[in-house]
C-alpha atoms as a PDB file:
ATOM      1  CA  UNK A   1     -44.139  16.609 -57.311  1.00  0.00           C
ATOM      2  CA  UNK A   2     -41.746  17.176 -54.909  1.00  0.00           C
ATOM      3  CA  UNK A   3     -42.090  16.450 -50.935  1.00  0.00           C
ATOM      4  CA  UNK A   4     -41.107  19.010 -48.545  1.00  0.00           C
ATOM      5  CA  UNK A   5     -37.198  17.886 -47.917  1.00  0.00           C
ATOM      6  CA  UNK A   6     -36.492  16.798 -51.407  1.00  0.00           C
ATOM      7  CA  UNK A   7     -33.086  17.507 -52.532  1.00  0.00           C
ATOM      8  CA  UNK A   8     -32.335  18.842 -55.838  1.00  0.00           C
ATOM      9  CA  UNK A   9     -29.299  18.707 -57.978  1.00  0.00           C
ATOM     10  CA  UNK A  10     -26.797  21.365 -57.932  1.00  0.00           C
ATOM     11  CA  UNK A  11     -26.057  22.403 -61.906  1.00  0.00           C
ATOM     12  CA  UNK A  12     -22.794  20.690 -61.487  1.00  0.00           C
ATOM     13  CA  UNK A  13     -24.724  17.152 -60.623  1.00  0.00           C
ATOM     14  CA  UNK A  14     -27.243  17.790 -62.852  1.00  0.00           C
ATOM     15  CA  UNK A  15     -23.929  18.265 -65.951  1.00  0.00           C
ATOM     16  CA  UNK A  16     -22.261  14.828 -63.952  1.00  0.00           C
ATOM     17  CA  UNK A  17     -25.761  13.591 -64.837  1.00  0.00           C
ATOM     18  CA  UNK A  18     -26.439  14.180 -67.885  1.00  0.00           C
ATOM     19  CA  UNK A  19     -22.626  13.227 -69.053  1.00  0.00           C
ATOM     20  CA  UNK A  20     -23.502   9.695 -67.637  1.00  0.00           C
ATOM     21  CA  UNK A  21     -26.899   9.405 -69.775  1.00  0.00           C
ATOM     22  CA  UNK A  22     -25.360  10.490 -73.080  1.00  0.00           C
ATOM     23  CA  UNK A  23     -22.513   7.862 -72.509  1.00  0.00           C
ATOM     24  CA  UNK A  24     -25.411   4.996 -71.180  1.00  0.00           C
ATOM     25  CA  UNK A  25     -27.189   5.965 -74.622  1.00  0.00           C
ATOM     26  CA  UNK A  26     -24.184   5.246 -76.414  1.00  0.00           C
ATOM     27  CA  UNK A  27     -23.258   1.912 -74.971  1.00  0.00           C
ATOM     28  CA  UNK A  28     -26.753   0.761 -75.440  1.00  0.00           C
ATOM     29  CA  UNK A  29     -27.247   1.808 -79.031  1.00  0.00           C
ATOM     30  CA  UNK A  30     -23.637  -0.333 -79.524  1.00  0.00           C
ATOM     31  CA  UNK A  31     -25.444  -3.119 -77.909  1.00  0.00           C
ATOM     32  CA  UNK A  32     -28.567  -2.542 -80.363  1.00  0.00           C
ATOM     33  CA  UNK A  33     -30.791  -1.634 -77.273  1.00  0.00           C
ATOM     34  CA  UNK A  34     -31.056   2.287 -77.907  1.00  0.00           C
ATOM     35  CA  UNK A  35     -33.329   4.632 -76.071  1.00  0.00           C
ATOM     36  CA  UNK A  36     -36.364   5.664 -77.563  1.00  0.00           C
ATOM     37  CA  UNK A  37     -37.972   9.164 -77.520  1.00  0.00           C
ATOM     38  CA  UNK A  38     -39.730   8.388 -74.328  1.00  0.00           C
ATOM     39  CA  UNK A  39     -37.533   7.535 -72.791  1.00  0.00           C
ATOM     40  CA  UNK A  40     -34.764   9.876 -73.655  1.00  0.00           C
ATOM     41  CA  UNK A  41     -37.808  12.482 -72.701  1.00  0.00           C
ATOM     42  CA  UNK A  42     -37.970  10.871 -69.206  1.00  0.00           C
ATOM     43  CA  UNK A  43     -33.923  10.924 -68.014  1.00  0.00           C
ATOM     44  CA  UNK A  44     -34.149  14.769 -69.919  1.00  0.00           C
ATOM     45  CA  UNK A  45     -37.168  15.573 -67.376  1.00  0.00           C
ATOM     46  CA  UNK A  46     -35.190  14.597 -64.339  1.00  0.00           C
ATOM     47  CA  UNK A  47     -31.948  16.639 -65.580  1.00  0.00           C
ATOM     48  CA  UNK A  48     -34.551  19.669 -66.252  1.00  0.00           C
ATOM     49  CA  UNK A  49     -36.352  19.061 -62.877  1.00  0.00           C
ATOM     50  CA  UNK A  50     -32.974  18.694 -61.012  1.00  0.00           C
ATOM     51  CA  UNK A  51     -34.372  15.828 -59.604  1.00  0.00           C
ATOM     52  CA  UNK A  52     -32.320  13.819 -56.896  1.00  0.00           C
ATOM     53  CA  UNK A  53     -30.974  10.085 -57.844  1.00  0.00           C
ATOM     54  CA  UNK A  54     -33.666   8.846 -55.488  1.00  0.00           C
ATOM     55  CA  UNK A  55     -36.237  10.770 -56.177  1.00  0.00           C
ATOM     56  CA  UNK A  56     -35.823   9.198 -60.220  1.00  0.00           C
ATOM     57  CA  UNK A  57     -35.492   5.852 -58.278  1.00  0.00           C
ATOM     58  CA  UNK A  58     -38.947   6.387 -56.477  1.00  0.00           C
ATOM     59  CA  UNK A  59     -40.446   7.859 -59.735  1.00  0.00           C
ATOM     60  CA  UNK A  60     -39.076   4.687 -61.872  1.00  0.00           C
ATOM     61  CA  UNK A  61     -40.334   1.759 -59.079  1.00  0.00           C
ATOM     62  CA  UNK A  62     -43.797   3.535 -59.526  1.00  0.00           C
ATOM     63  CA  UNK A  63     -43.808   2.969 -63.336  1.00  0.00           C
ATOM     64  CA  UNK A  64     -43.149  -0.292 -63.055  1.00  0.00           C
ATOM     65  CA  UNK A  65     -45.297  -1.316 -60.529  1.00  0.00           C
ATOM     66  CA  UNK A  66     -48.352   0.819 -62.232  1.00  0.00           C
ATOM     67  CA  UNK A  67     -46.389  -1.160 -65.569  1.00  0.00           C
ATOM     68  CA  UNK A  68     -47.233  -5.114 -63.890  1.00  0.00           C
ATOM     69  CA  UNK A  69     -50.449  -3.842 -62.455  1.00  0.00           C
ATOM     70  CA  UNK A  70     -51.809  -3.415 -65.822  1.00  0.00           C
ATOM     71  CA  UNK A  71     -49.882  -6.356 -67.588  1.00  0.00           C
ATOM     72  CA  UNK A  72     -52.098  -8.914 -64.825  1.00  0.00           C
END
């Protein structure tokens, strides 16, 4: 799934990373808005991967275009 030029994560980004999700998961189960399993699978996919912040950005504007294509 990568293109030729993609940057991956170091392990130290990818631990920066993942440190952010676990505290984003927190905040939004104290707002009542908690991750589900899907979603928790996605953000663990792009740690796993090593994926680059904007390569996650591409990946997420393509779900929710492919998302309001189907919702028409």
């Amino acid at each position: 799934m990568l293109k030729t030029g993609d940057k991956l994560l170091s392990p130290a980004e990818v631990e920066a990373a993942r440190k952010r999700r676990l505290e984003a998961m927190a905040l939004q189960e104290i707002e009542g808005n908690p991750l589900d399993a899907e979603q928790i699978a996605m953000f663990e996919m792009f740690e796993r991967e090593r994926w680059s912040h904007e390569k996650c950005t591409e990946y997420l504007l393509a779900r929710a275009r492919e998302a309001a294509k189907q919702d028409q």
